[in-house]
Every structure is written in structure tokens, then in C-alpha cells.
Protein backbone atom coordinates (compact mmCIF):
# COMPACT_ATOMS: atom_id res chain seq x y z
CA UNK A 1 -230.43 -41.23 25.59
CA UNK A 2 -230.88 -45.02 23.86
CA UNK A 3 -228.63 -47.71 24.98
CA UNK A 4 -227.44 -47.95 21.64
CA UNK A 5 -226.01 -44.44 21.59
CA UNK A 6 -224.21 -45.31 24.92
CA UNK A 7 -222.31 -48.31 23.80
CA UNK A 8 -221.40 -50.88 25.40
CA UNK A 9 -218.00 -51.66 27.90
CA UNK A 10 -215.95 -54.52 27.42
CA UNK A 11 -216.65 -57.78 29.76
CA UNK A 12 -216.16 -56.61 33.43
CA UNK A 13 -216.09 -58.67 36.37
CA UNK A 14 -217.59 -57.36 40.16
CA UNK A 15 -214.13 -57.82 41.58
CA UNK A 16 -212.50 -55.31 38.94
CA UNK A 17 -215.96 -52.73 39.91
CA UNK A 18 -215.17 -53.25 43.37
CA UNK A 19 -211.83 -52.45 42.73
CA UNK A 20 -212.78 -49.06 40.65
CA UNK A 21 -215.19 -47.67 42.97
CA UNK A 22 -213.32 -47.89 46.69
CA UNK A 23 -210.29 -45.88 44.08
CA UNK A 24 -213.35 -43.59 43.93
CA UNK A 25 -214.29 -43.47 47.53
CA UNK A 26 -216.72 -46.40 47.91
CA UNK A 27 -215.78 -48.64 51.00
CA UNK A 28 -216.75 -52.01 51.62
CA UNK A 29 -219.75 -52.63 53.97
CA UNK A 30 -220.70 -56.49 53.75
CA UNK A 31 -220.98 -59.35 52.19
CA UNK A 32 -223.77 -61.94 51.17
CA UNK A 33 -223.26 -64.45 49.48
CA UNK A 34 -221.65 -63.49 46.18
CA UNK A 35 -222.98 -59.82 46.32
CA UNK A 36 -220.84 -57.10 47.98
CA UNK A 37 -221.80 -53.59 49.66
CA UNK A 38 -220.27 -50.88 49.02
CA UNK A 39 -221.13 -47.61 50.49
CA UNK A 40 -219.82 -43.59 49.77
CA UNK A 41 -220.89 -40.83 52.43
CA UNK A 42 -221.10 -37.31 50.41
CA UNK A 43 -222.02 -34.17 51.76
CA UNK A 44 -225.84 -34.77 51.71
CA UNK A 45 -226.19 -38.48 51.06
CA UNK A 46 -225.21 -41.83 51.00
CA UNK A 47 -224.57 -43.75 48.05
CA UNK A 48 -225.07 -47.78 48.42
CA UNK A 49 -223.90 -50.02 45.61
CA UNK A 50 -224.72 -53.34 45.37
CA UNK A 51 -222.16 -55.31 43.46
CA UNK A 52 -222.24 -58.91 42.11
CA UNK A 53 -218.82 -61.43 42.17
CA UNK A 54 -219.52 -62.70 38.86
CA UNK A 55 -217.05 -63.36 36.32
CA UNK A 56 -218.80 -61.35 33.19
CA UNK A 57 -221.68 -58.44 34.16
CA UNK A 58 -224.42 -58.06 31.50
CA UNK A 59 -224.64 -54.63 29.96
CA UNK A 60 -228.39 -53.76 31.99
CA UNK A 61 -226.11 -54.79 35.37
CA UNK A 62 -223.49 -52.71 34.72
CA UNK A 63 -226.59 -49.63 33.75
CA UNK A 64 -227.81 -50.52 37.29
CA UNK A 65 -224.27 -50.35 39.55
CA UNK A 66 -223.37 -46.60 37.55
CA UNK A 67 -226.94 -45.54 38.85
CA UNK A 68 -226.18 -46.72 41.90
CA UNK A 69 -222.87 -44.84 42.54
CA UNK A 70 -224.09 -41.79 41.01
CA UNK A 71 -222.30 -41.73 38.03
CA UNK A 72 -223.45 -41.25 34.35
CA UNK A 73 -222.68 -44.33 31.92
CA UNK A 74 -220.00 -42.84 30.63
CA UNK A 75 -218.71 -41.73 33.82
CA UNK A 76 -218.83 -45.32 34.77
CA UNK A 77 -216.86 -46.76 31.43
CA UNK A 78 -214.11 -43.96 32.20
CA UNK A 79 -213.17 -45.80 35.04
CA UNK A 80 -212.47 -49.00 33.46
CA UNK A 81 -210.25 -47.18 30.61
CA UNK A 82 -207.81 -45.35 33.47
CA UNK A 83 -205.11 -47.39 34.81
């Protein structure tokens, strides 16, 4: 599936994905810098997440962290419209 048919989330910073995914089971591992690890133990494997503190996460970033934790795009944009 194209980007384009994905669309695209509103601006999200890494504290407010940080936030999202330990709601989801990540927890926090480390941090470097501005970059913070996040890890989920399933059944069979570890997920590892790799989160930047920035303010506003380009689109291809925010691709790249739902790959990371497993989750489809639209998995990943669900999060952001629960409360």
C-alpha cells in the first residue's frame, strides 16, 4: 500500500509515542542522548523501539517507530486518536 493511501497523522512529538506505547506494554530501557528505548517481551520475541524526543516527527519517522513496535500504520494512528 502507497503512503498516500495511508495518510498522514497529525504532528506528534516522541514524548506523546513514548507515552502511547508503555499504555501498550512497551517499557523504558535507556536513554541516549535525545533518543529513548523502549522494549516489549511477547511470547516469541522482543520488540525494541527506538524513539526520538523531538518536538514534531516527520511522517517516514513515524513509518519507522510503527514497524518497530509491530504495529500496522494504522494500528499506530489509532493510538494517537484514543484518549
Amino acid at each position: 500500500m502507497a503512503k498516500e493511501e495511508m495518510g498522514s497523522m497529525k504532528s506528534v512529538s516522541g514524548n506523546e509515542i513514548v507515552k502511547k506505547l508503555t499504555r501498550i506494554g512497551f517499557v523504558f530501557v535507556k536513554q541516549r542522548g535525545s533518543h529513548v528505548k523502549l522494549k516489549k517481551f511477547a511470547s516469541e520475541s522482543t520488540r525494541i523501539v527506538i524513539v526520538p524526543l523531538h518536538k514534531d516527527l516527520p511522517q517516514g519517522t513515524l513509518h519507522s517507530i510503527s514497524r518497530q513496535a509491530g504495529l500496522t500504520y494504522k494500528e499506530f494512528q489509532e493510538l494517537f486518536e484514543k484518549n
